[in-house]
Protein backbone atom coordinates (compact mmCIF):
# COMPACT_ATOMS: atom_id res chain seq x y z
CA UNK A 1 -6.00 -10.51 -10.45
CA UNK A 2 -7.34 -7.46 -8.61
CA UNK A 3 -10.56 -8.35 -7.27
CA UNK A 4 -9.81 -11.63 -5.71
CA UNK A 5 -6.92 -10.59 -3.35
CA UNK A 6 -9.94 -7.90 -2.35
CA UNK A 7 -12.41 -11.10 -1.75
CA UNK A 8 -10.47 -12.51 1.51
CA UNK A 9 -9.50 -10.82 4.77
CA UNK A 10 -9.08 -7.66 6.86
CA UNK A 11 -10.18 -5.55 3.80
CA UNK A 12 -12.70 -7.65 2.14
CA UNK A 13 -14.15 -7.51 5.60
CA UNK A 14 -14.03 -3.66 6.18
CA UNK A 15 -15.88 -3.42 2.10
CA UNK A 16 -18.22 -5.87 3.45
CA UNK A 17 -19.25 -3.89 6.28
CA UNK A 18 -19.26 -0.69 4.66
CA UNK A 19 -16.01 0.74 6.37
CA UNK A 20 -14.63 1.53 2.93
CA UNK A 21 -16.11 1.44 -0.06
CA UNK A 22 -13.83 0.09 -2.90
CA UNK A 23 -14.68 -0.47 -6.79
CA UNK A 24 -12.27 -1.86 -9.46
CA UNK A 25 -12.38 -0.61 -13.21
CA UNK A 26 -11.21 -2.38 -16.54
CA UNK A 27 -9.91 -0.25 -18.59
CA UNK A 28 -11.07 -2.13 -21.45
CA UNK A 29 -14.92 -0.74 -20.79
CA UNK A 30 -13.80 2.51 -21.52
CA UNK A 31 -12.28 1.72 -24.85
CA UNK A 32 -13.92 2.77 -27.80
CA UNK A 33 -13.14 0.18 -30.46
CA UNK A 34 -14.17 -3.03 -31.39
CA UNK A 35 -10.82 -5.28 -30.02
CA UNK A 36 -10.59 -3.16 -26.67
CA UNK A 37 -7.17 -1.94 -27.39
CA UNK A 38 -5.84 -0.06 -24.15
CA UNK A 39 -2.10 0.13 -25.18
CA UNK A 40 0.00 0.72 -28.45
CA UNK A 41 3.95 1.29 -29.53
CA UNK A 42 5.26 3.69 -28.17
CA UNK A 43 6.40 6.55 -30.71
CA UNK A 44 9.61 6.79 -31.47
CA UNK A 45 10.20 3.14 -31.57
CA UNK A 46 11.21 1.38 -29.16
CA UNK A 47 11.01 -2.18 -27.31
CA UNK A 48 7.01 -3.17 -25.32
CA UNK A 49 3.82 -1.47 -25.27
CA UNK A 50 2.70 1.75 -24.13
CA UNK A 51 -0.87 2.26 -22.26
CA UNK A 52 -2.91 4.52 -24.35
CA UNK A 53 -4.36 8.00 -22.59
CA UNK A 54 -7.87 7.59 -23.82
CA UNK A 55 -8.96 3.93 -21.56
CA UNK A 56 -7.45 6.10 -18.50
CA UNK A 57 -8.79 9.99 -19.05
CA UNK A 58 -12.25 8.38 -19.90
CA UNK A 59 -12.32 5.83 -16.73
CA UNK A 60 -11.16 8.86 -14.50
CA UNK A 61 -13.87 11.03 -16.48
CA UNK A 62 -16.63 8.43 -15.32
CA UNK A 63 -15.59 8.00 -11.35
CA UNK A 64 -15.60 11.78 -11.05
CA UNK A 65 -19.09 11.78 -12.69
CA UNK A 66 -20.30 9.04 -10.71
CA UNK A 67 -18.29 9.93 -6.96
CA UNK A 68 -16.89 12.85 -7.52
CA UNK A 69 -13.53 14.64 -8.01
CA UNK A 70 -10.94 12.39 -5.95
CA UNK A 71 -8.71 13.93 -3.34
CA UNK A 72 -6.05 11.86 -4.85
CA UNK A 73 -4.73 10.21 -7.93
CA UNK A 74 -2.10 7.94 -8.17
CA UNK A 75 0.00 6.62 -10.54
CA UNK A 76 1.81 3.31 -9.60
CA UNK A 77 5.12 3.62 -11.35
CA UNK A 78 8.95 2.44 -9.94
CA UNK A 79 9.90 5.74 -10.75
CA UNK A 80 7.52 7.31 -7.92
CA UNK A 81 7.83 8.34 -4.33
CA UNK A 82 8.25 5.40 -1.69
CA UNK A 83 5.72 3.81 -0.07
CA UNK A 84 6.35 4.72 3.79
CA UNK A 85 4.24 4.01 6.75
CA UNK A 86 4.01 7.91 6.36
CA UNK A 87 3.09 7.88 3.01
CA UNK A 88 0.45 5.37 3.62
CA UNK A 89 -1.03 7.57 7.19
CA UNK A 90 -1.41 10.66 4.77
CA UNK A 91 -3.50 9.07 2.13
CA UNK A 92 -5.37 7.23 4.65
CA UNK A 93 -7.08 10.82 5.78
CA UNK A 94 -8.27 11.43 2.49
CA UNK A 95 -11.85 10.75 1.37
CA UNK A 96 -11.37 9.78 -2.12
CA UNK A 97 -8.55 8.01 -3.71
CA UNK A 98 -7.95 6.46 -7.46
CA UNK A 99 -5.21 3.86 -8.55
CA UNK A 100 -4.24 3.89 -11.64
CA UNK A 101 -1.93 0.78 -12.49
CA UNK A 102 0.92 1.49 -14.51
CA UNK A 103 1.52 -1.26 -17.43
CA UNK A 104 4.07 -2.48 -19.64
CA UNK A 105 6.56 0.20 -20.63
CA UNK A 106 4.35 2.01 -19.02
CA UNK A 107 1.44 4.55 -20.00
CA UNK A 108 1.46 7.45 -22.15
CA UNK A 109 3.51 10.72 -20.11
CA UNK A 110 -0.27 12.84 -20.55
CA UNK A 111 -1.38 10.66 -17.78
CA UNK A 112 1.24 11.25 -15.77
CA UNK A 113 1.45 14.97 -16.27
CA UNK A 114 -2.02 15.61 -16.53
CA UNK A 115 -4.24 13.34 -14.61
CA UNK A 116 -2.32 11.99 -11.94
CA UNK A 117 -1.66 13.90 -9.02
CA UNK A 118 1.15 11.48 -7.41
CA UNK A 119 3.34 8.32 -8.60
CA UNK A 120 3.75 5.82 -6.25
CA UNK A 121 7.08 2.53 -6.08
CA UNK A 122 6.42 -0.23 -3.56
CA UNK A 123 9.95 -0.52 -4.41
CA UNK A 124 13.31 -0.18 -6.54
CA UNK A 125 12.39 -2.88 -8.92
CA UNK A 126 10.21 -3.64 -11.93
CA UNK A 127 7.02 -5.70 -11.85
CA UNK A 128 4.91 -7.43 -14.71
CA UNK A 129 2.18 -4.54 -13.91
CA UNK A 130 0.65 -2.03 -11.53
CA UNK A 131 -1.64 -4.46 -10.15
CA UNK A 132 0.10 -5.72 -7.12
CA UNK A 133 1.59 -2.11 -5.74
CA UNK A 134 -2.10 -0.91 -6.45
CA UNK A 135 -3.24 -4.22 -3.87
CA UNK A 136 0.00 -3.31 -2.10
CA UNK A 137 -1.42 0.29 -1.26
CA UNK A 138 -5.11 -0.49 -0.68
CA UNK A 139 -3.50 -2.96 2.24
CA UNK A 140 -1.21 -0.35 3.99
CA UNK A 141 -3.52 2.64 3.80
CA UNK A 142 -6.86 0.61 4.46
CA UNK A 143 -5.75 -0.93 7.43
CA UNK A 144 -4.66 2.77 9.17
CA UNK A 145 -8.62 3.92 8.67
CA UNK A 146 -10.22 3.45 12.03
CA UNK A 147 -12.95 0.52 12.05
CA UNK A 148 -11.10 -1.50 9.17
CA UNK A 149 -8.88 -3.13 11.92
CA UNK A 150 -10.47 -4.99 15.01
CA UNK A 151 -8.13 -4.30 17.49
CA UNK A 152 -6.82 -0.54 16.43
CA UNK A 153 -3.92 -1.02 19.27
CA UNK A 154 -2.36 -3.57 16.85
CA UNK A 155 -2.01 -0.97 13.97
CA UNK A 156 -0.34 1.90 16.50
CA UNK A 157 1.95 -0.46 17.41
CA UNK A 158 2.98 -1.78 13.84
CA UNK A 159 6.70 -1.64 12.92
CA UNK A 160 7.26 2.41 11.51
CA UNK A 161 4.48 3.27 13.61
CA UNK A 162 6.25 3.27 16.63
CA UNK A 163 8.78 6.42 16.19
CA UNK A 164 9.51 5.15 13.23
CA UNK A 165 11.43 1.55 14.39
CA UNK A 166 11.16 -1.54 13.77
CA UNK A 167 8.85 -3.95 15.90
CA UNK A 168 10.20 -5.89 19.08
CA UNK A 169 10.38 -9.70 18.86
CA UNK A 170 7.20 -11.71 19.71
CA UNK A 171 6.63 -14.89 21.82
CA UNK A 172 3.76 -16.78 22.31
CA UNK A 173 2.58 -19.96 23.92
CA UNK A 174 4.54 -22.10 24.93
CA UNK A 175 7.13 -20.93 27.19
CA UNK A 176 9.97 -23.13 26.47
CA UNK A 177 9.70 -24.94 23.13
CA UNK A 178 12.37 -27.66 22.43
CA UNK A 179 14.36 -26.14 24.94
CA UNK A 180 14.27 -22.26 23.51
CA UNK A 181 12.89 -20.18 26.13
CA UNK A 182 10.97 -16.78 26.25
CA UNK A 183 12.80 -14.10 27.54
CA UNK A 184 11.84 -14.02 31.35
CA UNK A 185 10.89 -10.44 31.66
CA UNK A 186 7.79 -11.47 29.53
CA UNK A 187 6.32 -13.55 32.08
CA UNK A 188 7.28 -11.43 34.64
CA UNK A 189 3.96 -9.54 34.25
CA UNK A 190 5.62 -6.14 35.71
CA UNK A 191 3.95 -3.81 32.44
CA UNK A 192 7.06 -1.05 33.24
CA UNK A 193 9.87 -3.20 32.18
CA UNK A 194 7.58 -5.09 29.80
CA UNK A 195 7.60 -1.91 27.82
CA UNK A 196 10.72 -0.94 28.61
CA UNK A 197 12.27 -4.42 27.56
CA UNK A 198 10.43 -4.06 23.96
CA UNK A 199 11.68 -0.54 23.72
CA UNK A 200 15.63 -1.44 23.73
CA UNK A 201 14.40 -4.41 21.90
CA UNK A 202 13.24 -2.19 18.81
CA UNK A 203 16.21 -0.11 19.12
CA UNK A 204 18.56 -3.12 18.81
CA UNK A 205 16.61 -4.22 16.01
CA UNK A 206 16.18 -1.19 13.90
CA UNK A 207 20.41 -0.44 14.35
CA UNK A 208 20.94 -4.18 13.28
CA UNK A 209 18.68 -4.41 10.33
CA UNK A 210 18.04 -1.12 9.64
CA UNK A 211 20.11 1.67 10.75
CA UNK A 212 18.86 4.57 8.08
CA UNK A 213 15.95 4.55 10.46
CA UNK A 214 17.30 5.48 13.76
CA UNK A 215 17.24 9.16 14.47
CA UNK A 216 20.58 11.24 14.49
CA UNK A 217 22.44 10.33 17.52
């Protein structure tokens, strides 16, 4: 589930070349015994399964024996901080990072007291598993690392990454399609009001869809 998604495009590409350098662990080989068991019922009682400290303390015990400590360890978990364009730029500066992916009811409270350093939401819902905000987060932060990218203008001018709006509208070839035309000032080829065009553009875009973003006015 995890290591095909990392088999095709921008970041397969950037592992290939050795931009970053990305390994995925199964819990299950650091399980000690004989059925593999990485989760159990939660105590208490309760409804679902609980992952089990042990799989996780001993996988994290490995990487730092193998790579060393990691300048970051994250939990994926609904219950964490946002993923932001912000959120993403600060982890992409650090050299090290580890995923853990949160599971059923979720995984034992030692984990998340004790080994991670940071929970993580893609969101304010619930998923099956930690598995796609753990892809979700490799995407946004790999991308921001210089090199994994082609054309590194692209990623600066990303939606968020301009002051924080959303992107402009884009056109391409052709010019008038079924009789829905490209705004002129695009073909005008006069760079100033190109720029200033996409600017109001953004503006009107981020106060229609997304006012929380603009700044105090």
């Amino acid at each position: 589930m995890v290591e095909a998604p990392l088999a095709e495009g921008i970041v397969a590409r950037a592992i290939a070349r050795g931009v970053i350098d990305l390994r995925v662990h199964d819990l299950r080989d650091y399980t000690t015994d004989r059925h593999r068991v990485v989760d159990d019922m939660p105590f208490g009682g309760g409804p679902g399964m609980v992952l089990k400290p042990e799989p996780l303390f001993t996988a994290l015990d490995r990487i730092r024996e193998e790579r060393g400590a990691p300048s970051a360890v994250i939990l994926t978990s609904p219950d964490g901080e946002r993923l932001t364009h912000e959120v993403a730029t600060r982890l992409s500066r650090l050299d090290h990072l580890v995923i853990l992916c949160g599971r059923y009811e979720g995984v034992d409270e030692r984990v998340r007291e004790h080994l991670a350093t940071e929970a993580i939401s893609i969101g304010d819902y619930v998923l099956s598993g930690g598995e796609l905000p753990a892809l979700v987060i490799v995407d946004a932060v790999a991308r921001l690392i210089p090199g994994v990218v082609g054309d590194e203008a692209s990623v600066a001018g990303d939606t968020f990454a301009r002051d924080g709006l959303l992107d402009f509208p884009q056109y391409t070839r052709p010019a008038e399609f079924r009789g829905l035309k490209v705004p002129p000032v695009l073909l005008s080829g006069h760079h100033a009001e190109i720029e200033k065009w996409r600017r109001e553009q953004a503006i009107a875009r981020t106060r229609r869809h997304r006012p929380d973003l603009m700044p105090d006015e």
